[in-house]
N, C-alpha and C. Protein backbone atom coordinates (compact mmCIF):
# COMPACT_ATOMS: atom_id res chain seq x y z
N UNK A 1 10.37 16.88 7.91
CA UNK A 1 10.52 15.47 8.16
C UNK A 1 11.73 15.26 9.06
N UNK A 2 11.86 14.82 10.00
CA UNK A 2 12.74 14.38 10.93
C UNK A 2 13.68 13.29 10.39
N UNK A 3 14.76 13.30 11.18
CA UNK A 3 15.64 12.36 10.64
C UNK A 3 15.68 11.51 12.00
N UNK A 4 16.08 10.20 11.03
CA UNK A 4 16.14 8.62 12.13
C UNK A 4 16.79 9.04 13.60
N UNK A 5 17.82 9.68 13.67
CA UNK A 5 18.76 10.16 14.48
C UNK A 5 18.06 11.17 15.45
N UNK A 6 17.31 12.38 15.09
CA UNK A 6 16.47 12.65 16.03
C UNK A 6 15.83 12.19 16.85
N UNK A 7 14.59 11.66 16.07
CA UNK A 7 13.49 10.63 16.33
C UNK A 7 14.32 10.12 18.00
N UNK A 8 15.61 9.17 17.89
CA UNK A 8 15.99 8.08 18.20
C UNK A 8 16.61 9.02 19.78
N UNK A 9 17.23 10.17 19.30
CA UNK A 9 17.78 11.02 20.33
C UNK A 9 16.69 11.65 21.18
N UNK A 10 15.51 12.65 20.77
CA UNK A 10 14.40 12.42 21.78
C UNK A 10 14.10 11.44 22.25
N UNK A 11 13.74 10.33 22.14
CA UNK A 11 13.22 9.38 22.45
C UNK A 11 14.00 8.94 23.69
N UNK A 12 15.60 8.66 23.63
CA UNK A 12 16.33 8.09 24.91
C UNK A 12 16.33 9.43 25.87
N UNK A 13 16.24 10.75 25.23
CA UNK A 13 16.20 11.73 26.43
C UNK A 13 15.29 12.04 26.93
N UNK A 14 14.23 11.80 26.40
CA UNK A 14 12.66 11.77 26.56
C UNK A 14 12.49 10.39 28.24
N UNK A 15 12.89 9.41 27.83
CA UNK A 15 13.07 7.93 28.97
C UNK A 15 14.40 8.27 29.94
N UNK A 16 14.96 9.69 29.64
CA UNK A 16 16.15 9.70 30.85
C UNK A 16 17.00 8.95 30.77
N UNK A 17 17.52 8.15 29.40
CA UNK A 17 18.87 7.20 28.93
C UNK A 17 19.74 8.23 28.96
N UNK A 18 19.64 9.62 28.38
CA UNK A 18 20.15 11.05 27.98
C UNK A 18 19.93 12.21 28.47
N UNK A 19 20.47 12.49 29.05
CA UNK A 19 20.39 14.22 29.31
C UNK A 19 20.42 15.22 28.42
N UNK A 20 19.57 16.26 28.63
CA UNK A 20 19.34 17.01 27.26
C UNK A 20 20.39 17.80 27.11
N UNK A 21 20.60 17.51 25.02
CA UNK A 21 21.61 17.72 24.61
C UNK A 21 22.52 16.55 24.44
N UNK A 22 22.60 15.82 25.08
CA UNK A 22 24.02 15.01 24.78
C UNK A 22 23.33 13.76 23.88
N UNK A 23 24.72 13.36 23.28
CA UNK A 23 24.52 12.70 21.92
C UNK A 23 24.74 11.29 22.58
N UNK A 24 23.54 10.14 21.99
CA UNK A 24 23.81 8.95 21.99
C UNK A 24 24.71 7.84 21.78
N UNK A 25 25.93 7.20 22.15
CA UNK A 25 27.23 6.58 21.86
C UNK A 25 26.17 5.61 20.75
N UNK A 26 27.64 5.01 20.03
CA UNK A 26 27.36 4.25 18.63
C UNK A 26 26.53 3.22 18.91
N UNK A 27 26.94 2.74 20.01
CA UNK A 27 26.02 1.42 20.34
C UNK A 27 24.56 1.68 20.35
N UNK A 28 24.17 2.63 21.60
CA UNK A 28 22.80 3.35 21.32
C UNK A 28 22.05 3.62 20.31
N UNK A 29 22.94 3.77 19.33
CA UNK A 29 22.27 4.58 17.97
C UNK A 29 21.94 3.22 17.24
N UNK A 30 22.84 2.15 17.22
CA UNK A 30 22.89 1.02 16.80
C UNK A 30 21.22 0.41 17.06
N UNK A 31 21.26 0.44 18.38
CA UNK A 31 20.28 -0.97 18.67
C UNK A 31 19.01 0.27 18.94
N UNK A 32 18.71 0.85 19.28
CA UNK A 32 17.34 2.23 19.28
C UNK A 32 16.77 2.58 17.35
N UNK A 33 17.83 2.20 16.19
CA UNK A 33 17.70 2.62 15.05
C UNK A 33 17.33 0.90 14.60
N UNK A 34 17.67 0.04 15.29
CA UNK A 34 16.73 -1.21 15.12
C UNK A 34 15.58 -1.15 15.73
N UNK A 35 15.83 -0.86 16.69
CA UNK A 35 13.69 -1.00 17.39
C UNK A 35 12.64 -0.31 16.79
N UNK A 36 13.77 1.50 16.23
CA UNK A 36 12.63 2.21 15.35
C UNK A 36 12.10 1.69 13.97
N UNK A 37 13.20 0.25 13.38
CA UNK A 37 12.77 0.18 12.56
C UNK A 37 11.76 -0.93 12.71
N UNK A 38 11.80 -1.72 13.73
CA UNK A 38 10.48 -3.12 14.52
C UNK A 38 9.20 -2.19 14.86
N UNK A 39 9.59 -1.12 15.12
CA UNK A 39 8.27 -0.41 15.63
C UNK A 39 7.47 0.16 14.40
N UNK A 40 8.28 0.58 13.33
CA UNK A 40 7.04 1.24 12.29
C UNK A 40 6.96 0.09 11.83
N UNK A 41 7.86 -1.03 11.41
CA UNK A 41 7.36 -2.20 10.74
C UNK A 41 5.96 -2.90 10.95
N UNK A 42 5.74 -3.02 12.73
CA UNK A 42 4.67 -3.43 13.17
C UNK A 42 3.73 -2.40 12.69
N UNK A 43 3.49 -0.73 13.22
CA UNK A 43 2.91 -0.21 12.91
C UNK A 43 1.83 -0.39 11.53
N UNK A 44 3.37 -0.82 10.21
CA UNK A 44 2.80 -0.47 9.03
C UNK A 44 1.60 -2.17 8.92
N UNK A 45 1.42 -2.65 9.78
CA UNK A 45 0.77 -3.74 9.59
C UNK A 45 -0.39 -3.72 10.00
N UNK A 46 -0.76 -2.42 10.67
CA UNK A 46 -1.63 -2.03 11.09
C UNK A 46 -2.53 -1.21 10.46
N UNK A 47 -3.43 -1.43 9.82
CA UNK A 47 -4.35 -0.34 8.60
C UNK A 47 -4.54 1.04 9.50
N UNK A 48 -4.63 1.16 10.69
CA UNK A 48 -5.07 2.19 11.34
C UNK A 48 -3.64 3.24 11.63
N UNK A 49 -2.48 2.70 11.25
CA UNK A 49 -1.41 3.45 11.49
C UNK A 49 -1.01 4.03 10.09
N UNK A 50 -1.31 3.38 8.94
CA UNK A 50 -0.89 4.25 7.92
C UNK A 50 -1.93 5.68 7.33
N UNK A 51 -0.83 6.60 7.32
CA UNK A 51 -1.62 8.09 7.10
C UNK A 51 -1.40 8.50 5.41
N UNK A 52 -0.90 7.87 4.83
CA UNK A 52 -0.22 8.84 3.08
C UNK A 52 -1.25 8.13 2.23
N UNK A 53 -2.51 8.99 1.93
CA UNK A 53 -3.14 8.60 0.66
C UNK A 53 -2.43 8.01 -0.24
N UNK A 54 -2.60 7.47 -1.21
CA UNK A 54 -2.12 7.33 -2.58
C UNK A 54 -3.41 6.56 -3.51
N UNK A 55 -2.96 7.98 -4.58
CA UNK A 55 -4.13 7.11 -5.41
C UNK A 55 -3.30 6.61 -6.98
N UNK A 56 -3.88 5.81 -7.39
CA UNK A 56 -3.34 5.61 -8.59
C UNK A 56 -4.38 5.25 -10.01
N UNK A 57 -3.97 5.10 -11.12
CA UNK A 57 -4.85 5.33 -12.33
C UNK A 57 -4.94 3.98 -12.88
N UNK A 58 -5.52 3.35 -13.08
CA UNK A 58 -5.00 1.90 -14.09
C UNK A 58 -6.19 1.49 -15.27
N UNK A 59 -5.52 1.77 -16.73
CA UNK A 59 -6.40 1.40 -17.55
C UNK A 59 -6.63 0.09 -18.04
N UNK A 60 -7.58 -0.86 -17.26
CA UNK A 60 -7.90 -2.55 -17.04
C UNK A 60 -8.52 -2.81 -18.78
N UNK A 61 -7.76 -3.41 -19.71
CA UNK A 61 -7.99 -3.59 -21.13
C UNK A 61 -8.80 -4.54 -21.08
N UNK A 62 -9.65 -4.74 -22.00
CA UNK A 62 -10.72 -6.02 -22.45
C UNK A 62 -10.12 -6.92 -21.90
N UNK A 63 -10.96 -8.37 -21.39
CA UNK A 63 -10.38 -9.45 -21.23
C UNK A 63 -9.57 -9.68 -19.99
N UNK A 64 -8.96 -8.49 -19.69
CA UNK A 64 -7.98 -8.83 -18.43
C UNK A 64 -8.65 -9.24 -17.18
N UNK A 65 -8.26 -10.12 -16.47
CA UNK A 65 -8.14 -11.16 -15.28
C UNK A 65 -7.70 -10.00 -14.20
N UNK A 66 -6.91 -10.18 -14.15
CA UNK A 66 -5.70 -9.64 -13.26
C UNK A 66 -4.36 -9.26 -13.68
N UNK A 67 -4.28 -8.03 -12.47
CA UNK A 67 -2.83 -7.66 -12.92
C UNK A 67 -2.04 -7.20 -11.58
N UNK A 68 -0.69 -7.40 -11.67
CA UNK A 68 0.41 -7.11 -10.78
C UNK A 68 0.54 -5.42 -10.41
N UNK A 69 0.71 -5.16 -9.26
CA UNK A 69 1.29 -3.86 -8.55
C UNK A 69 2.14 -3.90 -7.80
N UNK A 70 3.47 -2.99 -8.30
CA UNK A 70 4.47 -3.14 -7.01
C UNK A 70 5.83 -2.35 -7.71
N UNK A 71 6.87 -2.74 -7.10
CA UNK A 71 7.93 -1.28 -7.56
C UNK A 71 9.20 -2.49 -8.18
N UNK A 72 9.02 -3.98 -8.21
CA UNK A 72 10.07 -4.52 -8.15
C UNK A 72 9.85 -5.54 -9.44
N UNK A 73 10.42 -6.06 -10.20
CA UNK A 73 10.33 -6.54 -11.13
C UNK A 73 9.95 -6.27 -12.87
N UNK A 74 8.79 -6.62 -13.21
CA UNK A 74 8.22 -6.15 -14.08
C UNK A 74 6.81 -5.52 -13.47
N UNK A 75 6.47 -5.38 -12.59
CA UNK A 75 4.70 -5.00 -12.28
C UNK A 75 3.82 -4.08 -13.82
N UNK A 76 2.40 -4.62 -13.94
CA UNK A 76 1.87 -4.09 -14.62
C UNK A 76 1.83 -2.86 -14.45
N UNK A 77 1.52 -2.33 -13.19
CA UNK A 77 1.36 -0.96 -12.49
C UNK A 77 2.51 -0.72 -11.63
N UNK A 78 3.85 -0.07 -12.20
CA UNK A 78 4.69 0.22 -10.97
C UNK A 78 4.53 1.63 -10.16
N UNK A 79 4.48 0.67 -9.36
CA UNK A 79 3.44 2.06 -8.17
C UNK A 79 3.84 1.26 -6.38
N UNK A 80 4.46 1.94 -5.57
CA UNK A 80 4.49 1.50 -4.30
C UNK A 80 3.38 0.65 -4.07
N UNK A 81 3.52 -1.40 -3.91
CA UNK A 81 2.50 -2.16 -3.66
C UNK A 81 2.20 -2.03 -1.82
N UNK A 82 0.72 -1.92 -2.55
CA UNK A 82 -0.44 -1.91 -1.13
C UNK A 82 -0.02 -2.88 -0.33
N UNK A 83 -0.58 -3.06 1.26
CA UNK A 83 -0.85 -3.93 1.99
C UNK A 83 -2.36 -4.57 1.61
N UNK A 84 -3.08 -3.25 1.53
CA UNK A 84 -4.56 -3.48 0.99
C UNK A 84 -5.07 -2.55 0.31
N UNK A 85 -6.36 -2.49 0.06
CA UNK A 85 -7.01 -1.24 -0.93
C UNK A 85 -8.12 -0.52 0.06
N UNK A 86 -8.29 0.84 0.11
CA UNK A 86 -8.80 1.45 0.85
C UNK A 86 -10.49 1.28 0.21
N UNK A 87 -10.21 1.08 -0.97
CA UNK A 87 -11.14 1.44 -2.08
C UNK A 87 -10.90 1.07 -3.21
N UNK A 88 -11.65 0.38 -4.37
CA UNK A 88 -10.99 0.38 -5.46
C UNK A 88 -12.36 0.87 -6.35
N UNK A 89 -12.65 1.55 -7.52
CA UNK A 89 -13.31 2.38 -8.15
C UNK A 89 -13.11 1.70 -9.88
N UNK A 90 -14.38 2.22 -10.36
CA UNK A 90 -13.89 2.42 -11.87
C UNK A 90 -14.70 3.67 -12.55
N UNK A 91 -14.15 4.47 -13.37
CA UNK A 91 -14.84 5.51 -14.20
C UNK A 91 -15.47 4.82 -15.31
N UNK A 92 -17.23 5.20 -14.80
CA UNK A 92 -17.94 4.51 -15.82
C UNK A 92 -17.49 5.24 -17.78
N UNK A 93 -17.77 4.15 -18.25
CA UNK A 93 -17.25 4.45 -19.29
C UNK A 93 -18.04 5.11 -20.25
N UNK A 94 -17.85 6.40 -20.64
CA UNK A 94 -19.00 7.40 -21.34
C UNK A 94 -18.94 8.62 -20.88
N UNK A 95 -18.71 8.60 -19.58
CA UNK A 95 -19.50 9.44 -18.13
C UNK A 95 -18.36 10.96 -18.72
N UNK A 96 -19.32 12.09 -18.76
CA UNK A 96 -18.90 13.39 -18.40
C UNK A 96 -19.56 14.27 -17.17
N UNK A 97 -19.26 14.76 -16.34
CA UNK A 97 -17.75 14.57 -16.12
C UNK A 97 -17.35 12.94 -15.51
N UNK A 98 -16.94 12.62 -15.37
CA UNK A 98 -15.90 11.02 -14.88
C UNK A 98 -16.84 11.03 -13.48
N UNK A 99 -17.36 9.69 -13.60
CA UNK A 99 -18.17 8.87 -12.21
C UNK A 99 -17.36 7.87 -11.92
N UNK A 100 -17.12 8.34 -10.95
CA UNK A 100 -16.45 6.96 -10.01
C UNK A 100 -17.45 5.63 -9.22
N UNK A 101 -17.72 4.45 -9.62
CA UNK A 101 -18.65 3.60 -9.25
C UNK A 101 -17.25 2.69 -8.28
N UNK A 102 -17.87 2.19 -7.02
CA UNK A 102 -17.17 1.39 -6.39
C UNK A 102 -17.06 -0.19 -6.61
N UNK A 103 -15.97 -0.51 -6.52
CA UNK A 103 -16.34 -2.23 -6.81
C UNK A 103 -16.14 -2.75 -4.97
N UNK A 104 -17.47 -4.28 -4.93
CA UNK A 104 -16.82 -4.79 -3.97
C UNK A 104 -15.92 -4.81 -3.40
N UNK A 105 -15.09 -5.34 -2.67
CA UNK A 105 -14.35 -6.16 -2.20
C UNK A 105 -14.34 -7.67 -1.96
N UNK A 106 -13.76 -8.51 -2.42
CA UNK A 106 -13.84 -9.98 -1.87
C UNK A 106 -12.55 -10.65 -0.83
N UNK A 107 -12.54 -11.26 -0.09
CA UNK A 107 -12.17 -12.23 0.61
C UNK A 107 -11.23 -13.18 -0.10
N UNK A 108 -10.43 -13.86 0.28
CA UNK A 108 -9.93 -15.16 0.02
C UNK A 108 -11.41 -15.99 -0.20
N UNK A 109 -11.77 -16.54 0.53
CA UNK A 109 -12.86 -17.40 0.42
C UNK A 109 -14.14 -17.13 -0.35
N UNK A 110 -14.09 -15.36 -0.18
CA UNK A 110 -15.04 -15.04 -1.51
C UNK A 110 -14.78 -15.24 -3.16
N UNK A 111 -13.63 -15.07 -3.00
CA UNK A 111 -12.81 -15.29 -4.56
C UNK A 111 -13.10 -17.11 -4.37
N UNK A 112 -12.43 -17.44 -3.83
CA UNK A 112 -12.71 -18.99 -3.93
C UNK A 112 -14.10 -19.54 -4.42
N UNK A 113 -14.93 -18.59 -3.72
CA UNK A 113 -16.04 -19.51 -4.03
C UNK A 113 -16.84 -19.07 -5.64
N UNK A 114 -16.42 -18.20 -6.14
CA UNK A 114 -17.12 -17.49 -7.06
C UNK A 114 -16.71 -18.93 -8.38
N UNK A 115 -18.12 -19.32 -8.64
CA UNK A 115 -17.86 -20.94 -9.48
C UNK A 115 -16.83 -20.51 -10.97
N UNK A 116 -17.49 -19.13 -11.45
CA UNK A 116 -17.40 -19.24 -12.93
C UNK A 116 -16.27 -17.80 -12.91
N UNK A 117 -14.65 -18.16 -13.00
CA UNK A 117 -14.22 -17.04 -12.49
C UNK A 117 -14.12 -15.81 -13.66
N UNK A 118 -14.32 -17.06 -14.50
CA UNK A 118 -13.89 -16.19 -16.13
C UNK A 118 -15.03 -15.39 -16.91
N UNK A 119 -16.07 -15.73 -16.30
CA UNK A 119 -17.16 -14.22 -16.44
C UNK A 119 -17.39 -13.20 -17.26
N UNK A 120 -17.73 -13.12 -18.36
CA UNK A 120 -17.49 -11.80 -18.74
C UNK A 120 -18.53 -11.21 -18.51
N UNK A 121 -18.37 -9.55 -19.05
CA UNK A 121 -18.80 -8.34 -18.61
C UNK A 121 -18.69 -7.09 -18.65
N UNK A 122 -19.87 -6.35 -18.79
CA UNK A 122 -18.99 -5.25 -19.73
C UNK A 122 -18.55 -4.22 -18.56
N UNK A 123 -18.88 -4.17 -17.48
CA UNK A 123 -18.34 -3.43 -16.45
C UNK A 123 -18.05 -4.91 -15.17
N UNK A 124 -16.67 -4.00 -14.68
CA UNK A 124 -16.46 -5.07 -13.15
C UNK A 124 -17.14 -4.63 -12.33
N UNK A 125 -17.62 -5.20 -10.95
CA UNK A 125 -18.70 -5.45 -9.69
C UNK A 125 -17.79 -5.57 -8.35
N UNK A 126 -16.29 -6.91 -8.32
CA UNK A 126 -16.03 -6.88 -7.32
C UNK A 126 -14.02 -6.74 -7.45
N UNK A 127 -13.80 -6.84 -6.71
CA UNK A 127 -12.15 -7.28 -7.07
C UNK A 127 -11.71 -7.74 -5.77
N UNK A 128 -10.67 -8.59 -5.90
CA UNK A 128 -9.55 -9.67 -4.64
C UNK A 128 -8.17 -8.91 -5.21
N UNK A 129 -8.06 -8.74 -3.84
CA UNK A 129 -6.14 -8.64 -4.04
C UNK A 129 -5.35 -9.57 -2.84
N UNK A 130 -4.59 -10.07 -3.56
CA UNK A 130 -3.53 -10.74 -2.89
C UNK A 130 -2.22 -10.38 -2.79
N UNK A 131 -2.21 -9.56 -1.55
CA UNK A 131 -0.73 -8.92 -1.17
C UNK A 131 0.44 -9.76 -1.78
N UNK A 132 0.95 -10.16 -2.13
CA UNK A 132 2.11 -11.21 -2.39
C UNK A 132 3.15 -10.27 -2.76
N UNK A 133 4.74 -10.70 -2.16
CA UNK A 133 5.70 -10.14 -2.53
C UNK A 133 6.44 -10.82 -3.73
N UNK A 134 7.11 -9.98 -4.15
CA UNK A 134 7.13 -8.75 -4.00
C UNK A 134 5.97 -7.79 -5.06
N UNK A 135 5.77 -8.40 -5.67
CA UNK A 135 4.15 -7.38 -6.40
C UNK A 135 2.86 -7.86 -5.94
N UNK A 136 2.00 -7.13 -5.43
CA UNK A 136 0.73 -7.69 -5.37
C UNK A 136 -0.24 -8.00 -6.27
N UNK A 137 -1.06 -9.16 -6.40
CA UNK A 137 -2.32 -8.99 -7.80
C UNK A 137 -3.05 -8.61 -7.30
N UNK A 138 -3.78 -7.57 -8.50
CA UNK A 138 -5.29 -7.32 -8.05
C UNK A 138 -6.47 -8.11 -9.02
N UNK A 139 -6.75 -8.92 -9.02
CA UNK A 139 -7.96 -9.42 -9.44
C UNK A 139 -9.56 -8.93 -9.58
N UNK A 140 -10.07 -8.52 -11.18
CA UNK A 140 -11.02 -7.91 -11.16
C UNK A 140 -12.31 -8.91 -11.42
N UNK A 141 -13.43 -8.97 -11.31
CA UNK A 141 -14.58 -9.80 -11.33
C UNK A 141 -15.93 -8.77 -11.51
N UNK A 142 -16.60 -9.41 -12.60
CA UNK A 142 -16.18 -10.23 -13.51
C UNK A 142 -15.36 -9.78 -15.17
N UNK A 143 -14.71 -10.40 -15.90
CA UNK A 143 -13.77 -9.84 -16.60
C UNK A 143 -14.37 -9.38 -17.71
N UNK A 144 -13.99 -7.83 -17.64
CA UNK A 144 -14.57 -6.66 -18.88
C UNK A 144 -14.38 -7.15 -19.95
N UNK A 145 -15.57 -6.68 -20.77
CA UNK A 145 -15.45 -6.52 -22.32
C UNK A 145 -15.21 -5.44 -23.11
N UNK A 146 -14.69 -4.58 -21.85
CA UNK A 146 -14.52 -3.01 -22.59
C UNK A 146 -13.17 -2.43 -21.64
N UNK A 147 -12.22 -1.84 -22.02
CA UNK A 147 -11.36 -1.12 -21.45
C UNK A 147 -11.79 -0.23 -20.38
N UNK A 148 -11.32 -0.34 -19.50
CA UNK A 148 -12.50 0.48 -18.30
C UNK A 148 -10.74 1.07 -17.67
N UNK A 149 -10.92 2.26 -17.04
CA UNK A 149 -10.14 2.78 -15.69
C UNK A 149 -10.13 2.59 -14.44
N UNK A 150 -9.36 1.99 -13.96
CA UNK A 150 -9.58 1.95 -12.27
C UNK A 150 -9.08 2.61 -11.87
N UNK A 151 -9.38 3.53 -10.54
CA UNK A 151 -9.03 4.36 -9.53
C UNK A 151 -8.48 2.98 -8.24
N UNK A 152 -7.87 3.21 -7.78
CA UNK A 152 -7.33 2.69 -6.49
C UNK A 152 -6.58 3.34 -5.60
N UNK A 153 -7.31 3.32 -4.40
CA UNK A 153 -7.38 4.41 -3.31
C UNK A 153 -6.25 3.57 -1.97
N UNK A 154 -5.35 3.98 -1.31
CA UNK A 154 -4.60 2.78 -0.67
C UNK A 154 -3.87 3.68 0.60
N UNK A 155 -3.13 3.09 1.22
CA UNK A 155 -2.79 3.90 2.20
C UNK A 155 -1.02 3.22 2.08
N UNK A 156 0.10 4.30 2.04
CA UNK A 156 1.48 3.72 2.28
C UNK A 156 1.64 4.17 3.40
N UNK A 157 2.73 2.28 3.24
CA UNK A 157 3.35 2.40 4.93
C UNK A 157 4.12 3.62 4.98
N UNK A 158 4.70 3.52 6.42
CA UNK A 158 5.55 4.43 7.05
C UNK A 158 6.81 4.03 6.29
N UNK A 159 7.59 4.68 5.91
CA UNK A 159 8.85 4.16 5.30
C UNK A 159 9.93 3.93 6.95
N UNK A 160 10.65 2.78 6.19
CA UNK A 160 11.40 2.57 7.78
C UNK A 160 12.73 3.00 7.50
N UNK A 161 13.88 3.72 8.04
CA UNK A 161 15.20 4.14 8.13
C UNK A 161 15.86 3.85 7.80
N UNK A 162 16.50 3.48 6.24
CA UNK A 162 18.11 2.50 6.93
C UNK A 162 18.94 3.06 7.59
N UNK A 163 19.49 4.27 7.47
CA UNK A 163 20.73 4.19 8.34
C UNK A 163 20.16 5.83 9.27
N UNK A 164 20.95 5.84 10.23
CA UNK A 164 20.70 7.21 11.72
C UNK A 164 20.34 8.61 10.81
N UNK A 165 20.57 9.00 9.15
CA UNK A 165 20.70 10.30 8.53
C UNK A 165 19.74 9.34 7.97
N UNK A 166 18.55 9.21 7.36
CA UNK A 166 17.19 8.93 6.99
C UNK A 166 16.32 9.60 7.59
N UNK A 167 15.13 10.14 6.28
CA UNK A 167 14.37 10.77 6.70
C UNK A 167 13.61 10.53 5.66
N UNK A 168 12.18 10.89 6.23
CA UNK A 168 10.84 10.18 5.39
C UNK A 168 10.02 10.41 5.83
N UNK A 169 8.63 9.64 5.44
CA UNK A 169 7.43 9.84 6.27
C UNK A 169 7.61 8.89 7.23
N UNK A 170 8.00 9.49 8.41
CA UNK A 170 8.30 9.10 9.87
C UNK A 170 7.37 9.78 10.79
């Protein structure tokens, strides 16, 4: 994994700011270790730029609606929160070995329109998530009558630098 400071030092010697070998003055490092961090930021907003699987486990109890994901507060699931879900799954319940069945996806406006949200059911069909900071909900439809597992399949951002000695998935 490269560090911020590399990255930042090819890059100006790479555009001829630098001659190879020589080290970037403070200022340089300053305002090039801001753009790298505008540039993955944008990146990570981009579904097609994030590369790090992550999967995670979540056992969705009778009755439950929805629940929170994210690393900050209380989250039901603390787990690095998604931008979105690549996939979201449940292991039918019984199943040897473990079947993974896919649920929908819905929309803002699909969730909206669904009349009767409180539904029950003994397996879920679709789910809405709403990115919101700092935890995201994921909303399942329609709401189990049986403890079921979800799989959720997601992609993390690029982590961005704080300071020139950072290093990560860059």
């Amino acid at each position: 994994m490269a560090l911020a400071r590399t990255i930042i030092r090819d890059a100006l010697t790479e555009i001829g700011v630098l001659a190879e070998g020589e080290a970037p003055e403070s200022a340089w490092s300053t305002i090039a270790l801001r753009r790298l961090q505008y540039q993955l930021d944008a990146w990570n907003a981009e579904d097609l730029t994030l590369a790090v699987q992550q999967t995670e486990t979540f056992v969705l109890t009778s009755g439950t609606e929805s629940f929170t994901i994210g690393e900050d507060g209380t989250p039901d699931l603390d787990a690095p929160r998604p931008t979105f879900f690549t996939m979201v799954n449940y292991v039918n319940p019984g199943s040897s070995p473990a079947v993974e069945t896919t649920l929908a996806p819905m929309d803002r406006d699909g969730y909206a329109s669904q009349s009767i949200k409180l539904l029950p059911n003994s397996l879920p069909l679709q789910y809405f998530y709403n990115p919101t900071t700092p935890n995201g909900t994921l909303t399942i439809w329609p709401i189990v009558s049986q403890n079921v597992t979800l799989v959720l399949y997601y992609l993390l951002p690029n982590m961005l630098p704080a300071t020139l000695d950072s290093d990560g998935r860059l």
